[in-house]
Protein backbone atom coordinates (compact mmCIF):
# COMPACT_ATOMS: atom_id res chain seq x y z
CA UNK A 1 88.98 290.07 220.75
CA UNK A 2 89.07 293.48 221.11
CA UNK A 3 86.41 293.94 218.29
CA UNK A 4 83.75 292.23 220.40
CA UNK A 5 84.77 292.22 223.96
CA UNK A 6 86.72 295.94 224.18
CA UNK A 7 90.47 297.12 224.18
CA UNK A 8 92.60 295.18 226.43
CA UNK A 9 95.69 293.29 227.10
CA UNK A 10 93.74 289.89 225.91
CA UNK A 11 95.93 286.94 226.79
CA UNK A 12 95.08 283.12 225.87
CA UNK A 13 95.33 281.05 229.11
CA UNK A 14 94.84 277.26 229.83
CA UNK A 15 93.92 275.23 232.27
CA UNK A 16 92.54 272.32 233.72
CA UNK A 17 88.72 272.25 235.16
CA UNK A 18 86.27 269.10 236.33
CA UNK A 19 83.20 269.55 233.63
CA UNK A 20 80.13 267.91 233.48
CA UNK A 21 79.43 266.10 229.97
CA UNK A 22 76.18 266.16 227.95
CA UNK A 23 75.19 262.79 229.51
CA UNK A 24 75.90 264.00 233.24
CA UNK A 25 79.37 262.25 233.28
CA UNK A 26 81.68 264.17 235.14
CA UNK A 27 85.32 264.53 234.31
CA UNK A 28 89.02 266.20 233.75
CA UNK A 29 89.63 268.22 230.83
CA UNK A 30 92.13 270.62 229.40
CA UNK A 31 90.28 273.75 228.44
CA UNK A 32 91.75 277.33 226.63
CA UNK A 33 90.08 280.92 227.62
CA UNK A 34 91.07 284.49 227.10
CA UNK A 35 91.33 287.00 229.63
CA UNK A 36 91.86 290.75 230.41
CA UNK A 37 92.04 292.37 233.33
CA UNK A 38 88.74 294.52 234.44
CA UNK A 39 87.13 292.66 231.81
CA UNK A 40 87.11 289.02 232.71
CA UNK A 41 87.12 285.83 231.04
CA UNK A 42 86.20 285.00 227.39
CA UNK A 43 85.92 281.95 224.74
CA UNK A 44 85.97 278.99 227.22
CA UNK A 45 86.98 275.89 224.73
CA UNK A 46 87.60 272.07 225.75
CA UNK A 47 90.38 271.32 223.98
CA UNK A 48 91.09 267.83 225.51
CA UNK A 49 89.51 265.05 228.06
CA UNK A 50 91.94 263.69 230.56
CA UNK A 51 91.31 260.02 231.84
């Protein structure tokens, strides 16, 4: 991380955001990031849908 987005204290956070799909559905899902203060956030990745 710090090789692209600058020196840091990078931490991997999760959490859980409404998204809208590809075909316009909209729903839960359980997505990853990583974040450093003064820098912001990085690398959003859907890891699961929640029904």
């Amino acid at each position: 991380m710090q090789k692209n987005y600058g020196s840091g204290r990078w931490r991997k956070l999760k959490g859980i955001a409404t998204i809208q799909l590809e075909d316009g559905t909209m729903c839960e899902a359980e997505i990853h990031w990583y974040e450093a203060q003064g820098i912001g956030q990085k690398e959003f990745k859907i890891k699961y849908i929640l029904e």
